[in-house]
Protein backbone atom coordinates (compact mmCIF):
# COMPACT_ATOMS: atom_id res chain seq x y z
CA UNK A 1 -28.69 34.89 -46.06
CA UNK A 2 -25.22 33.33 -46.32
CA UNK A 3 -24.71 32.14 -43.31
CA UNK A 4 -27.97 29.98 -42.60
CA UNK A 5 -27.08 27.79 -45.67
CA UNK A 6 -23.02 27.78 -44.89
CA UNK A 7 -24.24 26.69 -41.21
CA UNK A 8 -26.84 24.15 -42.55
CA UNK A 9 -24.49 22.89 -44.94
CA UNK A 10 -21.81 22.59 -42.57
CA UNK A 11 -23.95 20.37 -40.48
CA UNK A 12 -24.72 17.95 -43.45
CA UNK A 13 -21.00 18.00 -44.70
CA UNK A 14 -20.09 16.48 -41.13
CA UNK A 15 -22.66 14.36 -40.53
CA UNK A 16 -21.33 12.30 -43.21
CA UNK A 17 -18.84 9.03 -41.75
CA UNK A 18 -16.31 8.98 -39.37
CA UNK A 19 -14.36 6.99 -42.27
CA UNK A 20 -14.83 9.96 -44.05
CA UNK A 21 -13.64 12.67 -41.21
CA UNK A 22 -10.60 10.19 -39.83
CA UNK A 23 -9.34 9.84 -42.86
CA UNK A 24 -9.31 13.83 -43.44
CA UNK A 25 -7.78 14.97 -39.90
CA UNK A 26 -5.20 11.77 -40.82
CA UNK A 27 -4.43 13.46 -44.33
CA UNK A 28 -4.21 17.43 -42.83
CA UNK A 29 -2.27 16.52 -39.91
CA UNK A 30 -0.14 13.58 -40.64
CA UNK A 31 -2.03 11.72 -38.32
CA UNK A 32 -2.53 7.85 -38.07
CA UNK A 33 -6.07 7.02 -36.25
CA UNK A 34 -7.56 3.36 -37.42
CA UNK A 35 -10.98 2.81 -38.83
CA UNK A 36 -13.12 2.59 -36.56
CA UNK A 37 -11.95 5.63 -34.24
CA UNK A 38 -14.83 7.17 -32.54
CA UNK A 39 -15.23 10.71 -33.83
CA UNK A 40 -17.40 13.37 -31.34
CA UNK A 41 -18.99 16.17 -32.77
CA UNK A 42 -19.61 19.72 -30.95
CA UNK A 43 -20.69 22.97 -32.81
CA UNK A 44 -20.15 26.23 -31.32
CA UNK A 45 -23.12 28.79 -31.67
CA UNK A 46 -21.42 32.02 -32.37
CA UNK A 47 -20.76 34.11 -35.73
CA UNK A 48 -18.37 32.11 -36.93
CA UNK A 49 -20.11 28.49 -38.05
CA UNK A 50 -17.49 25.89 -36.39
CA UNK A 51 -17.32 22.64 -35.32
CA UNK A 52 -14.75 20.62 -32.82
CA UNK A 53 -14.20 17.02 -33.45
CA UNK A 54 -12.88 14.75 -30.63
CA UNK A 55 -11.41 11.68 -32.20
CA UNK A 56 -10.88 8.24 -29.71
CA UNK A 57 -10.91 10.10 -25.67
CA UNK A 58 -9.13 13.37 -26.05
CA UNK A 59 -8.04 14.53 -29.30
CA UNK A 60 -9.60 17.68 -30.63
CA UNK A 61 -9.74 18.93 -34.43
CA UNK A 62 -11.57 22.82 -35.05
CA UNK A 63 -12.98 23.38 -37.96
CA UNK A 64 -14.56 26.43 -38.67
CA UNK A 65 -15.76 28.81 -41.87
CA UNK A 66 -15.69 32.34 -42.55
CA UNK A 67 -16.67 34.03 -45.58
CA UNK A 68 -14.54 37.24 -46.84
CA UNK A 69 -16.70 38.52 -49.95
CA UNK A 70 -17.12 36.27 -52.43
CA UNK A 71 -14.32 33.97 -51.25
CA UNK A 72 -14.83 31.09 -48.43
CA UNK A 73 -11.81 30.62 -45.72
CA UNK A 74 -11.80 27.11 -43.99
CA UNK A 75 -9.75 27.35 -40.75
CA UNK A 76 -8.31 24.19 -39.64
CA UNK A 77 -6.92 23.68 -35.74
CA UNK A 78 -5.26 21.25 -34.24
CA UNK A 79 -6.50 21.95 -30.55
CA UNK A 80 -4.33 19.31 -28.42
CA UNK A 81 -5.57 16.97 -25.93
CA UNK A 82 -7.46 18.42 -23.29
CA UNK A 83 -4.97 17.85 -20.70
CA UNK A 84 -2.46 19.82 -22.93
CA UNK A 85 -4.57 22.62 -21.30
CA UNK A 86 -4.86 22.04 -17.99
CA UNK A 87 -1.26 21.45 -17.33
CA UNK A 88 0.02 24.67 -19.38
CA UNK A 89 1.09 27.12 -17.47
CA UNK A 90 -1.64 29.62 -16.80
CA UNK A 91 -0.63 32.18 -19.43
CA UNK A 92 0.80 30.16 -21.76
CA UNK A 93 2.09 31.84 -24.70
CA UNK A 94 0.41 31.80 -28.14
CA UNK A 95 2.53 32.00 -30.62
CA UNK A 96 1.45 32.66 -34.70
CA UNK A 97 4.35 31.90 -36.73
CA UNK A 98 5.28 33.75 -40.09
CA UNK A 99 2.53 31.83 -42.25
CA UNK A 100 3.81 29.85 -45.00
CA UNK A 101 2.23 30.26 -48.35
CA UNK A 102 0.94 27.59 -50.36
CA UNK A 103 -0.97 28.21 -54.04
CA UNK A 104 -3.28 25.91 -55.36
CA UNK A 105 -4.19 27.86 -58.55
CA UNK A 106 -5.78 31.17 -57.04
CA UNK A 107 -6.55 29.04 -53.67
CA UNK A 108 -4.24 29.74 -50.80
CA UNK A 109 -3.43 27.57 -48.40
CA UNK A 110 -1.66 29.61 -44.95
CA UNK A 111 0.34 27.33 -42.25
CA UNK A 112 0.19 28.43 -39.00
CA UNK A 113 0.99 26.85 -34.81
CA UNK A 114 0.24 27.48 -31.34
CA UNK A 115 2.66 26.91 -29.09
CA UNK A 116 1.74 25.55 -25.23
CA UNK A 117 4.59 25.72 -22.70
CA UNK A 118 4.68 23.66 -19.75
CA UNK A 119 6.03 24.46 -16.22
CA UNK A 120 9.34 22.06 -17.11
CA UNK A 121 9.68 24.10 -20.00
CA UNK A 122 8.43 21.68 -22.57
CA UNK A 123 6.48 22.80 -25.36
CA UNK A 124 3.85 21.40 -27.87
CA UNK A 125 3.32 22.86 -31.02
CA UNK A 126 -0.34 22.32 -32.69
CA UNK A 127 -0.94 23.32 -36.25
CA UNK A 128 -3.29 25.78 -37.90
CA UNK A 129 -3.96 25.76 -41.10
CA UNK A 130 -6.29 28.45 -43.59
CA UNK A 131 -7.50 27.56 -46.68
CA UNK A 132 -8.97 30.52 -48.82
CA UNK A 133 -11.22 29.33 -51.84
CA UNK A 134 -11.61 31.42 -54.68
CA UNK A 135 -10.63 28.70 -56.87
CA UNK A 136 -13.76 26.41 -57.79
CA UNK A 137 -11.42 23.47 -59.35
CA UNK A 138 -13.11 20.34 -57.49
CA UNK A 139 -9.80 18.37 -58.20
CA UNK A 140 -7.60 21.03 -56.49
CA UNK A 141 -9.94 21.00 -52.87
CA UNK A 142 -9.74 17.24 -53.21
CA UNK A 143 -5.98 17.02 -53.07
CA UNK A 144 -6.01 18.91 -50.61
CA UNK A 145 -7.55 16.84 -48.62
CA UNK A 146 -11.34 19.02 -48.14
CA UNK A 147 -13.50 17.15 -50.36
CA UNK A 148 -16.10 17.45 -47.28
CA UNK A 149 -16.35 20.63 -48.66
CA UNK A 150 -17.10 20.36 -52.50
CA UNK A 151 -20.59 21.54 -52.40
CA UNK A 152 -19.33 25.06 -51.32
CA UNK A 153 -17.57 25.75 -54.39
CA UNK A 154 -21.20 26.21 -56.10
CA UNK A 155 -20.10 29.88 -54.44
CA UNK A 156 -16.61 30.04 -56.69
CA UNK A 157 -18.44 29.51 -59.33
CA UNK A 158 -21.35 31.51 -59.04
CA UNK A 159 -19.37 34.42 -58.69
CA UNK A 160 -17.99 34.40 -62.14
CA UNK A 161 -19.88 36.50 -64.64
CA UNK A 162 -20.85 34.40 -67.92
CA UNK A 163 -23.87 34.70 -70.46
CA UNK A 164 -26.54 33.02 -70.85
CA UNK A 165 -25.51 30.38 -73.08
CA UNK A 166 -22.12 30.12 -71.56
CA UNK A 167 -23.47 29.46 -68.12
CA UNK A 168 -24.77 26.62 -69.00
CA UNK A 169 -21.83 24.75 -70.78
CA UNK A 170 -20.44 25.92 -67.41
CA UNK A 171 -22.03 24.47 -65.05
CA UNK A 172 -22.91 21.27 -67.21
CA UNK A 173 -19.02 20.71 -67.39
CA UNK A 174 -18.26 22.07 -63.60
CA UNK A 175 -21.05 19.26 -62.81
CA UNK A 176 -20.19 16.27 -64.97
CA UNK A 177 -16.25 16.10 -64.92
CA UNK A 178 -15.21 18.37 -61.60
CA UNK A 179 -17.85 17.66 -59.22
CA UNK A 180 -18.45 13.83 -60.12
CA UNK A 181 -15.31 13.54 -61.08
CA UNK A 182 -13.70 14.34 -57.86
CA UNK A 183 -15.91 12.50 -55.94
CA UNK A 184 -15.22 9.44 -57.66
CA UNK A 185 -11.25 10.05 -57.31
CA UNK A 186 -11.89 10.24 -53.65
CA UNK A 187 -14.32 7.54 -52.99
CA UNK A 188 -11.37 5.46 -55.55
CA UNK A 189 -8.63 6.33 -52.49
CA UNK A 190 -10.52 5.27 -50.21
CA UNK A 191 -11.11 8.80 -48.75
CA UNK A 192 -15.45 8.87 -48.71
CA UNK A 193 -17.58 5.89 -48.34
CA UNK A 194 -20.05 4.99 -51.32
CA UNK A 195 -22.67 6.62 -48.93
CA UNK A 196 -20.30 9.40 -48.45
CA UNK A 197 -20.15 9.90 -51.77
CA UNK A 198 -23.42 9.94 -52.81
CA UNK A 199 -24.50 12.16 -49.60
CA UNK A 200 -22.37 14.50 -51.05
CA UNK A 201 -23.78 14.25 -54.37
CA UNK A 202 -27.49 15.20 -52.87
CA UNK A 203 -25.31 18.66 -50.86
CA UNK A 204 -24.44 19.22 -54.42
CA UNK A 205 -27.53 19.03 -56.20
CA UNK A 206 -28.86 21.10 -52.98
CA UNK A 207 -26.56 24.07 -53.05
CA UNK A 208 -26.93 24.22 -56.92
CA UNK A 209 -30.70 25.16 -56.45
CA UNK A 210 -29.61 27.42 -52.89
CA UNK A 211 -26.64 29.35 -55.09
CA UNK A 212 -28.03 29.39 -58.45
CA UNK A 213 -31.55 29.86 -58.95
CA UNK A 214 -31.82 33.21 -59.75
CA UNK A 215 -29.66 32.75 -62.96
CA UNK A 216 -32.20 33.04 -65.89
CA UNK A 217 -30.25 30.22 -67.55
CA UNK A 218 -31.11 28.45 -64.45
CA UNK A 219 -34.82 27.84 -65.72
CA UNK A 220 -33.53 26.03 -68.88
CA UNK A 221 -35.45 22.22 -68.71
CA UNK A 222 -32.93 20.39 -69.93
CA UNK A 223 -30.47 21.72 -67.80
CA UNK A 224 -32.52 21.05 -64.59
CA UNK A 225 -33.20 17.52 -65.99
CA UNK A 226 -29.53 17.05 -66.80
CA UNK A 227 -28.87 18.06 -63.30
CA UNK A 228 -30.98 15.55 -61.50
CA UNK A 229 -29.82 12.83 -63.13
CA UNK A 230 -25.74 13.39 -62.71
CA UNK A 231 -26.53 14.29 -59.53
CA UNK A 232 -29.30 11.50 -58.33
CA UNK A 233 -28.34 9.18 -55.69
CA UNK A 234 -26.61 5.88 -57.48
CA UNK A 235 -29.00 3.15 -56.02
CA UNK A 236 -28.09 0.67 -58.73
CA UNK A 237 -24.20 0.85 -57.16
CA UNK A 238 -25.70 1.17 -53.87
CA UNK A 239 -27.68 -2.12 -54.19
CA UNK A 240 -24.76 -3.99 -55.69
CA UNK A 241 -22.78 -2.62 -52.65
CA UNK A 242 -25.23 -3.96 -50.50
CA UNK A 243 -25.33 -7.47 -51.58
CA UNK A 244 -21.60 -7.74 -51.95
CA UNK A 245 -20.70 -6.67 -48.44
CA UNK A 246 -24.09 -7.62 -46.04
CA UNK A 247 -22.60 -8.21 -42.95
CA UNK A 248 -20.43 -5.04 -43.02
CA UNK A 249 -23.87 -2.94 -44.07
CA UNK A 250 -25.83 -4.65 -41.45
CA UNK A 251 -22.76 -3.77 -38.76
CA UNK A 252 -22.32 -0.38 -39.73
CA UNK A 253 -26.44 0.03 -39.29
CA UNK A 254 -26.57 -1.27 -35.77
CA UNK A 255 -23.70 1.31 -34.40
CA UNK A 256 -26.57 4.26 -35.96
């Protein structure tokens, strides 16, 4: 059940601008690629839903999600250039480090390597990094640089136990100030596009209905109404966008 919306998710998620994936890779790993960077992506079919992102020739990022209950871990990999790989020595060592801890209220973040050695005994080191949600605070994932992956914490909060009436005040506040909220921050730094953004508003309003629908409260009208609208694609913004930047629009269409 899970895993066929986590995988189809994943897919929207990161079919969303390679603005929008550069300038996460730049923020995880310190990284420095310009606008405009080519970004590659390859999923892997196999349990685990994961996708590798080549960035410019030879630079590859893994990304990949497992689920552990009612909590969602986001791996993170820094897998090298591919001739990192095919000049290490044949059984180059692996090395996992003694992860350092990071708390982002009852998030985790886990910091991780891999270590290649070379035949003149040099070594890269390539960071891994875990991030364990159980935290649905949009404005916590967003500083940490994942706001790619706001529409999953419809799982945080669906896991918390609430009544009726309270579920609704819930969600109507997780909706209106985190979610939108967050996405506005981010779009503000620069981070998403305005498409990105409101992309991301539609996985939203999408993984509300996926997550949520059996919730009694759910079928409340004014709550579904209320719903649409926050989370409705912006085309008043989007047309003003439009005729303030043409040319860049009309670019940015030809290279799709």
């Amino acid at each position: 059940m899970y895993y066929y919306t986590d995988a189809w998710m994943m897919k929207k998620v990161f079919q969303l601008s390679d603005h929008a994936i550069i300038r996460m890779i730049n923020f995880l790993f310190h990284t420095e690629y310009k606008e405009g960077e080519y970004v590659r992506r390859d999923w892997k079919e196999q349990e685990v839903i994961s996708i590798c992102l080549t960035v410019g020739c030879a630079n590859r990022y893994e990304f990949s999600l497992r689920r552990f209950g009612n909590c969602l871990q986001i791996s993170v990999e820094d897998k090298g250039c591919s001739f990192y790989y095919e000049d290490a020595r044949e059984h180059s060592p692996v090395q996992l480090m003694e992860p350092h801890m990071t708390y982002l209220g009852d998030n985790t973040i886990k910091e991780f390597c891999t270590t290649l050695e070379f035949s003149e005994h040099e070594r890269i080191i390539l960071p891994i990094y875990s991030f364990t949600l159980s935290d649905r605070s949009a404005r916590r994932l967003e500083e940490a640089g994942l706001i790619l992956f706001l529409p999953f914490l419809f799982y945080c909060f669906a896991a918390e136990e609430r009544a009726a009436e309270e579920g609704q005040e819930s969600l109507k506040n997780f909706v209106i100030y985190d979610i939108v909220g967050a996405l506005q921050t981010s779009m503000q730094k620069g981070d998403l596009t305005i498409f990105d953004m409101e992309n991301l508003k539609q996985c939203c309003r999408c993984m509300i209905w996926r997550i949520l629908w059996k919730e009694r409260w759910m079928h409340n009208q004014e709550l579904q109404e209320l719903l649409l609208y926050v989370l409705e694609a912006d085309l008043g913004r989007l047309e003003t966008w439009f005729h303030r930047e043409p040319a860049a629009f009309r670019n940015n269409r030809g290279k799709n």
